[in-house]
Every structure is written in C-alpha cells, then in structure tokens.
PDB file of N, CA and C in Angstrom:
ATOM      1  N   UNK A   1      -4.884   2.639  -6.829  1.00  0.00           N
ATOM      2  CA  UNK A   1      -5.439   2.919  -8.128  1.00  0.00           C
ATOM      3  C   UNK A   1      -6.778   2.202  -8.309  1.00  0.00           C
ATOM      4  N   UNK A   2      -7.002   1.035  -7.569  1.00  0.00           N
ATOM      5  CA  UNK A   2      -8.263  -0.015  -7.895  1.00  0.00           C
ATOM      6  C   UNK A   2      -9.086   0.991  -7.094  1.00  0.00           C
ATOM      7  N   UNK A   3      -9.332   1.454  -6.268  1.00  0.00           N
ATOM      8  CA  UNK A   3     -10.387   2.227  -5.213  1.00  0.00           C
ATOM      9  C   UNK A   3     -10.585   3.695  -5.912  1.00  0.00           C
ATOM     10  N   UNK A   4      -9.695   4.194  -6.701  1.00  0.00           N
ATOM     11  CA  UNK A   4      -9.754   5.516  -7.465  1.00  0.00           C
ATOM     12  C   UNK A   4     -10.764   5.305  -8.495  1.00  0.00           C
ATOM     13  N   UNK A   5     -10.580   3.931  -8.982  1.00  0.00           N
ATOM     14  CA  UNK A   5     -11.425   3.500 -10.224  1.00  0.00           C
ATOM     15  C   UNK A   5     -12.370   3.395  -9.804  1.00  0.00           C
ATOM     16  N   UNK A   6     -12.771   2.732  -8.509  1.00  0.00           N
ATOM     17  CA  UNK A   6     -13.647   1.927  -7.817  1.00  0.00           C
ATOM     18  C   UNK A   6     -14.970   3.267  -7.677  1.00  0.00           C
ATOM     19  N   UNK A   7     -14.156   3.943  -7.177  1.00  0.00           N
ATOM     20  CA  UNK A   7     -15.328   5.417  -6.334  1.00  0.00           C
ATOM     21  C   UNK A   7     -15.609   6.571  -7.312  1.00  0.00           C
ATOM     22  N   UNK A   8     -14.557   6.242  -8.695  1.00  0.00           N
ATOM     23  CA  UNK A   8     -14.570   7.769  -9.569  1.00  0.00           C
ATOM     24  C   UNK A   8     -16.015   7.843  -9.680  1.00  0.00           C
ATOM     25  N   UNK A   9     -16.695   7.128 -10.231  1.00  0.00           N
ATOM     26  CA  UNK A   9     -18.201   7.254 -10.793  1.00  0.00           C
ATOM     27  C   UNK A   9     -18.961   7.880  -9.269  1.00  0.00           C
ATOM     28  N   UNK A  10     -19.132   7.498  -8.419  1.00  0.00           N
ATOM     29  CA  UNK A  10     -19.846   7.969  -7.273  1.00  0.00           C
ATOM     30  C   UNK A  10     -19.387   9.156  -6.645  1.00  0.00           C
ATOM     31  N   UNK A  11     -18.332  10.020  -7.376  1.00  0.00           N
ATOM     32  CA  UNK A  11     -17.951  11.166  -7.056  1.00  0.00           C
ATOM     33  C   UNK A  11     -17.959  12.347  -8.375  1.00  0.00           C
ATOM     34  N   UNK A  12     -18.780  11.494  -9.617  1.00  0.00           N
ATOM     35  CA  UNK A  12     -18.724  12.247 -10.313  1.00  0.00           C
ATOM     36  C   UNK A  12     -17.490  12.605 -11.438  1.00  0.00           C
ATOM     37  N   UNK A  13     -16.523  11.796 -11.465  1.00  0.00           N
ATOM     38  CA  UNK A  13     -14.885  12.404 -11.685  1.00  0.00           C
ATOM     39  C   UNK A  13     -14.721  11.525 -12.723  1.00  0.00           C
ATOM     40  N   UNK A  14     -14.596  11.850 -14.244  1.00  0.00           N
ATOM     41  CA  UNK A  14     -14.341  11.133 -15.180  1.00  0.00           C
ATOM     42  C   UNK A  14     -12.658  10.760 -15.306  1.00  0.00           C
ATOM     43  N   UNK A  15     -12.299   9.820 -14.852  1.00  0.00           N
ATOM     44  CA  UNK A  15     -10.362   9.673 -15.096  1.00  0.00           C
ATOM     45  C   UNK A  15     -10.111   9.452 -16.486  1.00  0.00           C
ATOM     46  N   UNK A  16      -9.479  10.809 -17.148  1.00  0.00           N
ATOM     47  CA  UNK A  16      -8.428  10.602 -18.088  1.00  0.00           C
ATOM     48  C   UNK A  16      -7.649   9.454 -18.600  1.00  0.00           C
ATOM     49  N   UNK A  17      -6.700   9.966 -17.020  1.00  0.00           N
ATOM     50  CA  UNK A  17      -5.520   9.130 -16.883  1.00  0.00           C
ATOM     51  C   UNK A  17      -5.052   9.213 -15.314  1.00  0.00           C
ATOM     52  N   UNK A  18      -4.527   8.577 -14.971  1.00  0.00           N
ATOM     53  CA  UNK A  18      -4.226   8.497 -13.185  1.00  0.00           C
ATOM     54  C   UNK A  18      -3.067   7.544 -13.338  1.00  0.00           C
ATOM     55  N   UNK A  19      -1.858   7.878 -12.602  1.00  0.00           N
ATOM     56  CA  UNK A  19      -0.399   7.032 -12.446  1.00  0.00           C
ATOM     57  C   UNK A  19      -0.187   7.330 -10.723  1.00  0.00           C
ATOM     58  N   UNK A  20       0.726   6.517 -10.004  1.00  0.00           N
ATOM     59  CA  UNK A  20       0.659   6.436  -9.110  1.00  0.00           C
ATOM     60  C   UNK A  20       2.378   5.736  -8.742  1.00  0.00           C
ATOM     61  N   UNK A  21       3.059   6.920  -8.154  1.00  0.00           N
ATOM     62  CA  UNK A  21       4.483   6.734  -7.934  1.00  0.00           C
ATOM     63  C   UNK A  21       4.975   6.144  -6.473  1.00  0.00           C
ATOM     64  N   UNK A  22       5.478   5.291  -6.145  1.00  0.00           N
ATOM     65  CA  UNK A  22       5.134   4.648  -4.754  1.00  0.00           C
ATOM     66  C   UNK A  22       6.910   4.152  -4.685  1.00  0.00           C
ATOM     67  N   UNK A  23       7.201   4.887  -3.673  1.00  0.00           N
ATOM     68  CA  UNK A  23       8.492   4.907  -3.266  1.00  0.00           C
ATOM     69  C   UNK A  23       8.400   4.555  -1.894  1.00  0.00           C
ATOM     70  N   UNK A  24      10.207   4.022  -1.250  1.00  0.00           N
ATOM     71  CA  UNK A  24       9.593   3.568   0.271  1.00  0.00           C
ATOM     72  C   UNK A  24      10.967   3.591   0.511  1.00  0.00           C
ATOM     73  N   UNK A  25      11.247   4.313   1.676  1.00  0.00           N
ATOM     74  CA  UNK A  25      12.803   3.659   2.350  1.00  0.00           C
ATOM     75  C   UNK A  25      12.119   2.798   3.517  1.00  0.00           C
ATOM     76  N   UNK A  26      13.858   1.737   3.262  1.00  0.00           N
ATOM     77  CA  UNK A  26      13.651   0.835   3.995  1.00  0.00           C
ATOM     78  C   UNK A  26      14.647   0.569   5.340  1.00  0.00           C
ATOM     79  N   UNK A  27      14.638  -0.315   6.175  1.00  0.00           N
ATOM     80  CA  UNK A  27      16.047  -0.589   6.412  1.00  0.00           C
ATOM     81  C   UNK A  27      16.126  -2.218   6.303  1.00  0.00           C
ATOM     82  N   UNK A  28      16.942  -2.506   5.874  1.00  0.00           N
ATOM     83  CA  UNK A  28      17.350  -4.294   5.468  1.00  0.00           C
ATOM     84  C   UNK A  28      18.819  -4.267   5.384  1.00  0.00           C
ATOM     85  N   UNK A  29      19.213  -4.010   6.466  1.00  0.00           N
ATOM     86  CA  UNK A  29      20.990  -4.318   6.867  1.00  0.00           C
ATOM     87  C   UNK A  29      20.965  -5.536   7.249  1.00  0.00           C
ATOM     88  N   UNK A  30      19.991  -6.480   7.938  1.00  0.00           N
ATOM     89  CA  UNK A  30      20.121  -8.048   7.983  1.00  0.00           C
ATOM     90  C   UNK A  30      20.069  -8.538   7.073  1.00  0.00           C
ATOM     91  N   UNK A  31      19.382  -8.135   5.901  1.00  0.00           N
ATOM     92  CA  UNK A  31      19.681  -8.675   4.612  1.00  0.00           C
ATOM     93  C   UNK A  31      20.961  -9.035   4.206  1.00  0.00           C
ATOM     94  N   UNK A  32      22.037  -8.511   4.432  1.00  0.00           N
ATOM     95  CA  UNK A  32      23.030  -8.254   3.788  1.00  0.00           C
ATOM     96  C   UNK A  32      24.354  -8.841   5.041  1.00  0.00           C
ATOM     97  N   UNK A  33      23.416  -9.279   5.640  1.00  0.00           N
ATOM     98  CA  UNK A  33      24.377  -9.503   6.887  1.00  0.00           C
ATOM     99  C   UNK A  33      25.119  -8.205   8.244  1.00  0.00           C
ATOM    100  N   UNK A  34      24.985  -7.541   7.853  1.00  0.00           N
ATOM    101  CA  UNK A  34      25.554  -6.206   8.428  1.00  0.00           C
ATOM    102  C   UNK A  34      25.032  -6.094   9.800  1.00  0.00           C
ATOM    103  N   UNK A  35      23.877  -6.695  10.473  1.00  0.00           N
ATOM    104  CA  UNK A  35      23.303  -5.994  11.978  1.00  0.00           C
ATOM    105  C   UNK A  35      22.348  -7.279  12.017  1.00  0.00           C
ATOM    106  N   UNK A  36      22.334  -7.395  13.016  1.00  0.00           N
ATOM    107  CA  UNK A  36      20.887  -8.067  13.494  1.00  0.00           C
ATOM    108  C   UNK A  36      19.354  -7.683  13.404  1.00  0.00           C
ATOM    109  N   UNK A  37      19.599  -6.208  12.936  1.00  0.00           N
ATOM    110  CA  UNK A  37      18.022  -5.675  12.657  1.00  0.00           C
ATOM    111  C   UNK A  37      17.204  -6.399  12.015  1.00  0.00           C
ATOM    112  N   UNK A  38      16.318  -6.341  11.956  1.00  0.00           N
ATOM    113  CA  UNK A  38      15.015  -6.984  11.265  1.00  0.00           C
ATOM    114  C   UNK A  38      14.981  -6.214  10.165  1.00  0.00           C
ATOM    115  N   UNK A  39      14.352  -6.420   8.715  1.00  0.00           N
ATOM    116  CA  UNK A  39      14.389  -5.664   7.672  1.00  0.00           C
ATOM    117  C   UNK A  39      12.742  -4.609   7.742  1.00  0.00           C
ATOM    118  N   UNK A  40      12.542  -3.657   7.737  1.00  0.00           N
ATOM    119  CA  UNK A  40      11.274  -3.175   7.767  1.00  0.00           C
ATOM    120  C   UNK A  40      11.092  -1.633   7.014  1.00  0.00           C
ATOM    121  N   UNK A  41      10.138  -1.135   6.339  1.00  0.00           N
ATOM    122  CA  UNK A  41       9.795   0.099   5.977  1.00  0.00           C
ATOM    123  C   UNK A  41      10.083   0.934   7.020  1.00  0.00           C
ATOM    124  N   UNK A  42      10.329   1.928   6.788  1.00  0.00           N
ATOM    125  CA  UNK A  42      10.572   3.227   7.397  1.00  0.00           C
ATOM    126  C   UNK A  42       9.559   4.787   7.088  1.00  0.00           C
ATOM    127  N   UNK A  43       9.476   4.540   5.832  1.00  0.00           N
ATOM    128  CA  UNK A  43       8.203   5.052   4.988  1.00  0.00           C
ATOM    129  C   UNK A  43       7.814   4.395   3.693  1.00  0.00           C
ATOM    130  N   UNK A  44       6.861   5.170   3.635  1.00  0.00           N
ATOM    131  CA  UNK A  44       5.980   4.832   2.159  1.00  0.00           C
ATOM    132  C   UNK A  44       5.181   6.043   1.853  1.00  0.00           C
ATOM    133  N   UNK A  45       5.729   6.964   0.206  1.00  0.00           N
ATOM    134  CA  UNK A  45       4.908   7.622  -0.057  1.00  0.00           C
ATOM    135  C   UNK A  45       4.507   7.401  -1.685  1.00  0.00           C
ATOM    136  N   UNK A  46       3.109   7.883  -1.703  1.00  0.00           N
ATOM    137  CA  UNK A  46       2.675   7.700  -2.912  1.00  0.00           C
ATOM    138  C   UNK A  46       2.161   9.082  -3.575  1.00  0.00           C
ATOM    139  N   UNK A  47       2.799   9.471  -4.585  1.00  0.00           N
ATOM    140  CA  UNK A  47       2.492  10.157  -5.575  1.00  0.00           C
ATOM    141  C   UNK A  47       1.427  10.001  -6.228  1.00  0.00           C
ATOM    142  N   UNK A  48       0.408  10.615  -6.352  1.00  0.00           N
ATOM    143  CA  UNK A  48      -1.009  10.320  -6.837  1.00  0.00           C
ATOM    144  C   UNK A  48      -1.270  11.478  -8.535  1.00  0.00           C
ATOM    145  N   UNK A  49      -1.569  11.113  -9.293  1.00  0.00           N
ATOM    146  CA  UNK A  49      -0.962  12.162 -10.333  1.00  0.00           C
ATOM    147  C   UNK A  49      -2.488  11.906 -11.273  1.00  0.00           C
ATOM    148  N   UNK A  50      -3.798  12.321 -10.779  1.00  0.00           N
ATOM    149  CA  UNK A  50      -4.903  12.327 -11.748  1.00  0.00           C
ATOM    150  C   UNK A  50      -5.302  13.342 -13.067  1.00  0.00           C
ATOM    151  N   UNK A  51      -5.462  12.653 -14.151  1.00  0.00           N
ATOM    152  CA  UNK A  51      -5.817  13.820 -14.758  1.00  0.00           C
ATOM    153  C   UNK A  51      -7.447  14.064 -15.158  1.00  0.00           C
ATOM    154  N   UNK A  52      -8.247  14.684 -14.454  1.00  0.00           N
ATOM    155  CA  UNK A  52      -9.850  14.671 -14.991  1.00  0.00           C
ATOM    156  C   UNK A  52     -10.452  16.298 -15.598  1.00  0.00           C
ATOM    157  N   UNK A  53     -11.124  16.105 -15.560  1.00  0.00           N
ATOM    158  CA  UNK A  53     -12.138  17.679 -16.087  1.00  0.00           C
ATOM    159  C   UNK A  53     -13.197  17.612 -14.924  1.00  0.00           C
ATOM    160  N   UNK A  54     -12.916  16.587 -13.927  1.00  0.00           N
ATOM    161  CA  UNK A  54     -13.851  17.581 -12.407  1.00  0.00           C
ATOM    162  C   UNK A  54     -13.564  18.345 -11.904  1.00  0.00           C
ATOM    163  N   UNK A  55     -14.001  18.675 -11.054  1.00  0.00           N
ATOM    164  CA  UNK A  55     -13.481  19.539  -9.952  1.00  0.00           C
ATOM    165  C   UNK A  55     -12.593  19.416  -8.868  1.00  0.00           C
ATOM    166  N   UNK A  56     -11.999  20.123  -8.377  1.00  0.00           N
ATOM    167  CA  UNK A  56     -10.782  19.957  -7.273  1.00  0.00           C
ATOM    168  C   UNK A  56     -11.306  19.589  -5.908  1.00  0.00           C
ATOM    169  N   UNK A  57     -12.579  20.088  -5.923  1.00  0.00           N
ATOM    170  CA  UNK A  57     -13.180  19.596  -4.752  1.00  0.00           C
ATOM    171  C   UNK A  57     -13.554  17.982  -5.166  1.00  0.00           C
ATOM    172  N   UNK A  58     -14.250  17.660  -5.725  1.00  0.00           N
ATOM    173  CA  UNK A  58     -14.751  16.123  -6.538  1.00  0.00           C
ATOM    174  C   UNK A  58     -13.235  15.699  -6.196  1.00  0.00           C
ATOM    175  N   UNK A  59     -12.168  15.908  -6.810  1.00  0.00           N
ATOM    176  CA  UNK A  59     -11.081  15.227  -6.823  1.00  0.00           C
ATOM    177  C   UNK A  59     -10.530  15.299  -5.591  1.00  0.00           C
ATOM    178  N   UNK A  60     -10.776  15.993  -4.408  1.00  0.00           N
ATOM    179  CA  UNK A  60     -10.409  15.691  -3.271  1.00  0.00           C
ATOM    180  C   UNK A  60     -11.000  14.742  -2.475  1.00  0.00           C
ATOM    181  N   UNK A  61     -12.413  14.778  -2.443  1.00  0.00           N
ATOM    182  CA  UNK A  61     -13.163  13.947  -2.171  1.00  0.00           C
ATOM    183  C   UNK A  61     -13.012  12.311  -2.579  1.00  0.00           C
ATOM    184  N   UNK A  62     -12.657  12.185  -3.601  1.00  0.00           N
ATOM    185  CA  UNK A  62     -12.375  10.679  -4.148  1.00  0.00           C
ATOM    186  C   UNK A  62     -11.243  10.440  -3.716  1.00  0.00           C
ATOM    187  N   UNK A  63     -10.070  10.776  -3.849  1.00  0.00           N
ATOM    188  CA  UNK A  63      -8.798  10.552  -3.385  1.00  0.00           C
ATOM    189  C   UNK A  63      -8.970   9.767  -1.992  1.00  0.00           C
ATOM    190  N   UNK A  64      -9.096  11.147  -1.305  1.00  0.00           N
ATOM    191  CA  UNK A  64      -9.803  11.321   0.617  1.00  0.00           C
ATOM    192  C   UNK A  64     -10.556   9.417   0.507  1.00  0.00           C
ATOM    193  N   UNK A  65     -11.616   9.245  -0.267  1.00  0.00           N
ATOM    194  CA  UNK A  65     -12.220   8.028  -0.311  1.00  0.00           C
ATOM    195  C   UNK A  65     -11.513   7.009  -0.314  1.00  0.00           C
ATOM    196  N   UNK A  66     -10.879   6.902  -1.578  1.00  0.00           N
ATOM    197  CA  UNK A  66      -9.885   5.907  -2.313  1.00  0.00           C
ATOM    198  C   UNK A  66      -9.075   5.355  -1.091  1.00  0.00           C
ATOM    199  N   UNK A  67      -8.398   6.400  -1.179  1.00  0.00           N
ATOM    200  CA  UNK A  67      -6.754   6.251   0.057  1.00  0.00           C
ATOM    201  C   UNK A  67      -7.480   5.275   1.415  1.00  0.00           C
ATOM    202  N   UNK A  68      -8.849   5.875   1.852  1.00  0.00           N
ATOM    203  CA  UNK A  68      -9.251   5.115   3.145  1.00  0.00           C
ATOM    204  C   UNK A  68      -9.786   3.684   2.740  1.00  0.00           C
ATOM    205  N   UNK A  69      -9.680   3.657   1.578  1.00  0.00           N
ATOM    206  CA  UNK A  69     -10.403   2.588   1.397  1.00  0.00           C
ATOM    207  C   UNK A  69      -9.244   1.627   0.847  1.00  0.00           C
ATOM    208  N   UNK A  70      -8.453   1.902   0.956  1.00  0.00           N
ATOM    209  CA  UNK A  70      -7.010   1.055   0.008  1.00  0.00           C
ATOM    210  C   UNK A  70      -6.566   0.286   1.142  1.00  0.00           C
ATOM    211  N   UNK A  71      -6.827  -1.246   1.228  1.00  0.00           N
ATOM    212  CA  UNK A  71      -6.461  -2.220   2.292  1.00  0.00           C
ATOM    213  C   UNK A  71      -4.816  -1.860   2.710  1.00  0.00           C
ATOM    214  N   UNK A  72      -4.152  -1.885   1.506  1.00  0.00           N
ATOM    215  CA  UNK A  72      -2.289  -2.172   1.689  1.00  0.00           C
ATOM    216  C   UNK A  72      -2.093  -0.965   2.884  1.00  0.00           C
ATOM    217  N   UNK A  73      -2.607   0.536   2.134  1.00  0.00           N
ATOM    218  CA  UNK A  73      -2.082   1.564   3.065  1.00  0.00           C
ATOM    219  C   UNK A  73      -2.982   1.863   4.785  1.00  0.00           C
ATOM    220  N   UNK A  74      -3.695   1.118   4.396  1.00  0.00           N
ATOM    221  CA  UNK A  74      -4.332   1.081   5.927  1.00  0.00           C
ATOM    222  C   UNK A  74      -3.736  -0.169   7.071  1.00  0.00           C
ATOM    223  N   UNK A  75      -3.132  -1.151   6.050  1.00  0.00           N
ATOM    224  CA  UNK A  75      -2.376  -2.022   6.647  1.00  0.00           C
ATOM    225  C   UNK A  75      -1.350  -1.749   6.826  1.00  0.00           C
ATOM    226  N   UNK A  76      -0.404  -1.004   6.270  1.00  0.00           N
ATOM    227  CA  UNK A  76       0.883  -0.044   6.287  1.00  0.00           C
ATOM    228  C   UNK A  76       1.100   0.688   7.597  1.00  0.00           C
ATOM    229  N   UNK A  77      -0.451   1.739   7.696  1.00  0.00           N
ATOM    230  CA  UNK A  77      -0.376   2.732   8.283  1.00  0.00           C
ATOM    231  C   UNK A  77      -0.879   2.157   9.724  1.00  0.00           C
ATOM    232  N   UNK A  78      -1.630   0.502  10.186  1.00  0.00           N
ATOM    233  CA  UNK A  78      -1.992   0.492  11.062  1.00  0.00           C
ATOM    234  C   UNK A  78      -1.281  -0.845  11.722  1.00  0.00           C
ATOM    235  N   UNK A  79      -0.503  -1.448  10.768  1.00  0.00           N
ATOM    236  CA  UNK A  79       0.261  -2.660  11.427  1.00  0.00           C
ATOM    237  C   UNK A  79      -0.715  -3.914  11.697  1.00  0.00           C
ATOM    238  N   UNK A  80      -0.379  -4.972  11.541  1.00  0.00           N
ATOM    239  CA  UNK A  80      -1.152  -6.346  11.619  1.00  0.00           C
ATOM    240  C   UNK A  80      -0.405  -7.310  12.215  1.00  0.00           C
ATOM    241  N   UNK A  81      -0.442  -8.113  12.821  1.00  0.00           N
ATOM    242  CA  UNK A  81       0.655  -9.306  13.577  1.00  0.00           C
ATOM    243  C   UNK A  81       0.943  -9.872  12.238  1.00  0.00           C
ATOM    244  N   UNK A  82       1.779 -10.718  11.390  1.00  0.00           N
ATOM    245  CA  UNK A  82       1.997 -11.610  10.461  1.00  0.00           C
ATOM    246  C   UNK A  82       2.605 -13.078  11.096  1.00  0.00           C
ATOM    247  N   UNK A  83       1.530 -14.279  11.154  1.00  0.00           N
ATOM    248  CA  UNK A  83       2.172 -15.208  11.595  1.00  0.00           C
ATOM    249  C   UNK A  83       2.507 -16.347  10.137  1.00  0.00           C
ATOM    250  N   UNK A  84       3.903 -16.766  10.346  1.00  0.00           N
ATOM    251  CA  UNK A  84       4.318 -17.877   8.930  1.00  0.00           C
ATOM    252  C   UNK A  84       3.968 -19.034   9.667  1.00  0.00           C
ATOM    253  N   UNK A  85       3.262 -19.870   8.684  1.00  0.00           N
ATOM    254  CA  UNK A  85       2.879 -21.469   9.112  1.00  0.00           C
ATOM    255  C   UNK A  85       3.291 -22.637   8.121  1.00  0.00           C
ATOM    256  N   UNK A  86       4.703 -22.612   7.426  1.00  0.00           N
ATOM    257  CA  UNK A  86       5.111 -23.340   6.831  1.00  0.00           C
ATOM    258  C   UNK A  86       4.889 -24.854   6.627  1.00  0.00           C
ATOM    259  N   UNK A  87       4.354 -25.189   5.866  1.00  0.00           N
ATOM    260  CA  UNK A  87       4.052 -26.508   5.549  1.00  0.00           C
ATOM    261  C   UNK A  87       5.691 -27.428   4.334  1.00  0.00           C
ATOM    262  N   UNK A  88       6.083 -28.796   4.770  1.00  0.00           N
ATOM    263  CA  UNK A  88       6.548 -29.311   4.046  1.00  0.00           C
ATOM    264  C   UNK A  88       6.064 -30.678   3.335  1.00  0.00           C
ATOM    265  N   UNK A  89       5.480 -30.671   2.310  1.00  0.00           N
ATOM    266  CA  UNK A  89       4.716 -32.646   1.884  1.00  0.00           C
ATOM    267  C   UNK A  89       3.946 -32.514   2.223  1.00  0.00           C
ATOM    268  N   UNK A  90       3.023 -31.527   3.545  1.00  0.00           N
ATOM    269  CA  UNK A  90       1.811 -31.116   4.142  1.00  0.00           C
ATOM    270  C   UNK A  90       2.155 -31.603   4.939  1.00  0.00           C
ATOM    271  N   UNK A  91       3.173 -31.545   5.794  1.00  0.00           N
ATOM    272  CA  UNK A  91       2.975 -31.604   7.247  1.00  0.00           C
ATOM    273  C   UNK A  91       3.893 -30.150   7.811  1.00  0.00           C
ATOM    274  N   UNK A  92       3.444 -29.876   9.016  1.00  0.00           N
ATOM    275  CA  UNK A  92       3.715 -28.598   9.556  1.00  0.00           C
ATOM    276  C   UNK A  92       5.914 -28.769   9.571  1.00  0.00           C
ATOM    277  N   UNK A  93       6.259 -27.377   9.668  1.00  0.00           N
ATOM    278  CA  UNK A  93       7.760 -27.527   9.160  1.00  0.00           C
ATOM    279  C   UNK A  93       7.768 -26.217  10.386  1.00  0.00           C
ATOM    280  N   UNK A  94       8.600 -26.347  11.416  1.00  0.00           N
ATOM    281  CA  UNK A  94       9.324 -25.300  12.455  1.00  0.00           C
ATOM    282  C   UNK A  94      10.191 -24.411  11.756  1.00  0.00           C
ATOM    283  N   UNK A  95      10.232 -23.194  11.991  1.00  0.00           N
ATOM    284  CA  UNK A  95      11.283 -22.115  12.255  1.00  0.00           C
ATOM    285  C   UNK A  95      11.552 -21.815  13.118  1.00  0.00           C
ATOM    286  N   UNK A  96      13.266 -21.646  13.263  1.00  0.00           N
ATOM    287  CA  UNK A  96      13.102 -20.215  14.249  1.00  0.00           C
ATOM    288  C   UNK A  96      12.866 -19.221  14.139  1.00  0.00           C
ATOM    289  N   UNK A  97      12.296 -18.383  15.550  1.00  0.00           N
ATOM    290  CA  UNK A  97      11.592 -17.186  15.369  1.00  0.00           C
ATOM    291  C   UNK A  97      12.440 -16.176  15.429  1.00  0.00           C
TER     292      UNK A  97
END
C-alpha cells in the first residue's frame, strides 16, 4: 500500500480508496509439536482492491510498479538467508541451530 501511494502521482492515478487483503497458508506443525518441520509460508496472496477515476491502463502500470517495488514481496518471492545473533546483558547468548 506505501509504494501504491508512493508512485500514484507519477502515474497519474488519483486513489479514492485502496484496501489490500493479504492471506497466506502456512505450515507450522512444529509449532504445535506434531513433526519436526520447520514452520514456513507456503503462499502469500494479496488482494489489491483500488478505487480511482484513471485509467485501467494507468492502474496497471502503478500496481506493475508498486508490487516491484514492495521490499516484503520481493523478499517473499526471492528468499534472504536470516541469521539470529542474540544478545543477553550485551554479551553474545548461543542457540541451537
């Protein structure tokens, strides 16, 4: 939604109103104790629901923008290593991995 806001003006596209429905299955059976799996997304989709008086082309174009420009779903869609570096009192604190 921040990058929709971000680009509307440079595409011309006055927003109404814009909501944004973001659903995700997961699997987290280690959560719960059930498997040794790791807990992780499986998907993520987002419902994009604009209302303007541009055009459908304008409004494709910004979207198309927005979406590439939205850190979370490019991090979603392209994976990142995540390393934890736990500190306790400020001194470094071990996990297992």
């Amino acid at each position: 939604m921040t990058q929709l806001a971000r680009f509307a003006p440079l595409y011309q596209v006055p927003i109404t109103d814009a909501t944004a429905d973001v659903r995700a299955t997961f699997r987290n059976t280690q959560k719960y104790d059930v498997d040794e799996a790791a807990p992780y997304f499986e998907e993520v989709t987002i419902a994009l629901d604009v209302v303007t008086s541009a055009t459908e082309a304008a409004v494709r174009q910004l979207v198309t923008h927005a979406e590439r420009a939205c850190h979370a779903a490019q991090t979603l869609r392209h994976g990142v290593p995540v390393t934890l570096s736990p500190t306790l009192n400020g001194r470094a604190l071990s996990v297992a991995e």
